[in-house]
Structure formats: structure tokens, C-alpha cells
Protein backbone atom coordinates (compact mmCIF):
# COMPACT_ATOMS: atom_id res chain seq x y z
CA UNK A 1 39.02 -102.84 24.05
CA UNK A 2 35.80 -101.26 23.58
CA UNK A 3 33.03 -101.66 26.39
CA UNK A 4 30.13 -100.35 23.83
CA UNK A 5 28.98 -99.01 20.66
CA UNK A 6 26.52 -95.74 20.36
CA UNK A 7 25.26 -94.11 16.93
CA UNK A 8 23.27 -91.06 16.11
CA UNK A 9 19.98 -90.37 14.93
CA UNK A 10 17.87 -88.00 13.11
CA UNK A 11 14.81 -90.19 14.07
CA UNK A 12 14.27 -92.23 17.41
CA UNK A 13 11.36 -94.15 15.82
CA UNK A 14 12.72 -95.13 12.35
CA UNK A 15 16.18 -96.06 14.06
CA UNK A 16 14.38 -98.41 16.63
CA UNK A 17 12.18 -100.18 13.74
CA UNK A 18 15.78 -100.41 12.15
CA UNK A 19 17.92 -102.08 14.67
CA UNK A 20 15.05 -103.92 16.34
CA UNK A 21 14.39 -105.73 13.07
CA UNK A 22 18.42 -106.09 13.61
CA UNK A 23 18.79 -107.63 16.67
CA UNK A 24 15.58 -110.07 16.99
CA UNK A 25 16.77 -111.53 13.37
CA UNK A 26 19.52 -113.19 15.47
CA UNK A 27 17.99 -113.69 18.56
CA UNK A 28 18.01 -110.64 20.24
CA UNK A 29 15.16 -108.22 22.38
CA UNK A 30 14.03 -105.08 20.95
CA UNK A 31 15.48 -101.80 22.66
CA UNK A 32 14.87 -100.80 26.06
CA UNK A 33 14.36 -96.97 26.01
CA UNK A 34 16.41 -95.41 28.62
CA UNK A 35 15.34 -91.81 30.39
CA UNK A 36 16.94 -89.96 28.03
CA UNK A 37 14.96 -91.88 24.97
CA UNK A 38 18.63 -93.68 23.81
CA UNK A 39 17.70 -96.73 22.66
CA UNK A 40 19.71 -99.70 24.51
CA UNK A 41 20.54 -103.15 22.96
CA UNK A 42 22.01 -105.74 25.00
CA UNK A 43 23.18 -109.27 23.08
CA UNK A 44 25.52 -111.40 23.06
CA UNK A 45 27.70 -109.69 26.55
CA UNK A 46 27.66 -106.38 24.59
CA UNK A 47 25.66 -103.07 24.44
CA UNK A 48 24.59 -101.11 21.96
CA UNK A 49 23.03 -97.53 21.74
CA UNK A 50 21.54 -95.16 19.55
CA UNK A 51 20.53 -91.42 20.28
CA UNK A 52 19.68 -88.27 18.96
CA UNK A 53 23.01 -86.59 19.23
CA UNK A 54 23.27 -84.73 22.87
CA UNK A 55 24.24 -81.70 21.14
CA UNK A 56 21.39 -80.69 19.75
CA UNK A 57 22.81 -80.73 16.05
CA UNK A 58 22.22 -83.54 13.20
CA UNK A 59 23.60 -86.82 13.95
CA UNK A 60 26.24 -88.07 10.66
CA UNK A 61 27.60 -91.27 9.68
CA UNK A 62 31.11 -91.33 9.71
CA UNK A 63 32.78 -91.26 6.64
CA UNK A 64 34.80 -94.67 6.08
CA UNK A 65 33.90 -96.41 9.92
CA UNK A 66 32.16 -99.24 9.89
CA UNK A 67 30.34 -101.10 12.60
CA UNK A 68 30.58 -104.92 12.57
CA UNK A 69 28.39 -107.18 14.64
CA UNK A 70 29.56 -111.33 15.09
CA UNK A 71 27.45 -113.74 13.40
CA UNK A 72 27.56 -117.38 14.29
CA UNK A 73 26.84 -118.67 10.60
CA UNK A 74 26.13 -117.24 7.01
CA UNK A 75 22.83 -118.07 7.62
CA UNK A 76 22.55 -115.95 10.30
CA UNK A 77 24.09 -113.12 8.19
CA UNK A 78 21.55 -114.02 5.92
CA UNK A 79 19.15 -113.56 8.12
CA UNK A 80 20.32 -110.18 9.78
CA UNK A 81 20.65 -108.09 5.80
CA UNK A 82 17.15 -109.47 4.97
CA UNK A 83 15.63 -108.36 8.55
CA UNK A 84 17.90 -104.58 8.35
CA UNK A 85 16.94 -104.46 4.28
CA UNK A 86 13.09 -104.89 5.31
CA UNK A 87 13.48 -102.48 7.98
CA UNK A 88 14.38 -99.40 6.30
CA UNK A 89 18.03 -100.19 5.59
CA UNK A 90 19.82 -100.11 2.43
CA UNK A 91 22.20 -102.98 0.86
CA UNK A 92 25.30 -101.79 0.39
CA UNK A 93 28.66 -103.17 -0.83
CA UNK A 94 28.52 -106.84 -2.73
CA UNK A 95 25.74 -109.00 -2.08
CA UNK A 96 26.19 -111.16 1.23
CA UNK A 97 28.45 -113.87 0.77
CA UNK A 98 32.14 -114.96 1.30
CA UNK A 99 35.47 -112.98 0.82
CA UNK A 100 38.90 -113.69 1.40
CA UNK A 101 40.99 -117.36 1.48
CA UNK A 102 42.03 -118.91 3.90
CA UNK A 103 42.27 -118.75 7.33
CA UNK A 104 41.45 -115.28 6.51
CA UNK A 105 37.86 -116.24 4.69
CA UNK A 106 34.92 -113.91 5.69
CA UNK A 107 30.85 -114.15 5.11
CA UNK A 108 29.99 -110.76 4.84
CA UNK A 109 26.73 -108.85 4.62
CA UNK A 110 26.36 -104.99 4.45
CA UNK A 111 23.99 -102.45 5.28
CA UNK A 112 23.73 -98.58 5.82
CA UNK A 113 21.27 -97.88 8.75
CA UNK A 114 18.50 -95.05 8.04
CA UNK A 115 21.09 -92.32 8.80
CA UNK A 116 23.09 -93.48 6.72
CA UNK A 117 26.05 -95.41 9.15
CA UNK A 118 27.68 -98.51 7.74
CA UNK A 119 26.93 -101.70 9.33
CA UNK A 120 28.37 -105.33 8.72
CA UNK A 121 27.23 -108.72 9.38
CA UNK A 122 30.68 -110.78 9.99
CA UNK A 123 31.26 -114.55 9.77
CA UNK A 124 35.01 -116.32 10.02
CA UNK A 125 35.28 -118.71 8.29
């Protein structure tokens, strides 16, 4: 089980316009900005950080990882790739809708953050 989520960043400021824009789409607070300038996001009984990678070099997106966040309707989905998409992110992916049959049936909504790592917006159905 995972106890958080932390991404890299080539740039502090355009990440926390990013995922700010995120987070308050769905209820959320903006960052708090630890000491070491990480950016800390705390919703929903989880945590998640972004920093400028601690070893000096260029943060990367990793190459077919995804990072899913719960959504409690399409709407809010909705909601979250309009907010990211305004914010500096790009669409990715099919539009935002539903996927799958089922018990297995899935609102989905993509977006690649401003470095570039892959974010989903996940409803069940």
C-alpha cells in the first residue's frame, strides 16, 4: 500500500499553478511549501508532493506510469481536466468520458502535467 505520491520538477512555480488548479477543482487547498520548497498536497487522507529532484539533475516523467487520483463523479472529472488543461497541462489520451462495461466501467480523464508526467482523473462506475 502506498502512504504517498511525489513527482519531479523542472519548475517549482509552473508545477504549483499546475496542481493547485488540480486540487481546488475538487475541493482541495493549494500547496503548503515545505523547507525544502516541495510542494505538499493533502486531500482526501492522502499526500501528495512535488520537488525539484534532490539530485540536482532534471526531473523525467516516467515512461508508461501513470498517476491516478479518485473522483467522486464524472462531473468532478470534468471538472479536474478543465482546471489541469487551463493550468498549463496538456489533454492527453481520448477525451474524458467512460470506458469499459460492466462492473468494470470507468470515467476517465487524462492529462500530462508541465513536465510531462501522466495524470488520470478516475471514476467507477
Amino acid at each position: 500500500m502506498y502512504s504517498h505520491m511525489m513527482v519531479g520538477t523542472n519548475d517549482i512555480e509552473k508545477s504549483k499553478t499546475f496542481y493547485d488548479a488540480l486540487f481546488t477543482s475538487v475541493g482541495g487547498k493549494p500547496a503548503i511549501t515545505d523547507p525544502k520548497g516541495r510542494l505538499v498536497y493533502l486531500h482526501n487522507g492522502s499526500v501528495f508532493l512535488v520537488t525539484p529532484p534532490i539530485d540536482g539533475k532534471p526531473a523525467t516523467h516516467a515512461n508508461g506510469g501513470t498517476i491516478g487520483f479518485a473522483m467522486s463523479s464524472p462531473e468532478e472529472a470534468d471538472t479536474w481536466h478543465k482546471a489541469g488543461a487551463a493550468a498549463g497541462g496538456t489533454p492527453i489520451e481520448d477525451a474524458p468520458g467512460w470506458r469499459g462495461e460492466g462492473a468494470g466501467r470507468l470515467y476517465l480523464a487524462y492529462l500530462r502535467d508541465p513536465d510531462g508526467n501522466k495524470l488520470c482523473a478516475l471514476h467507477r462506475g
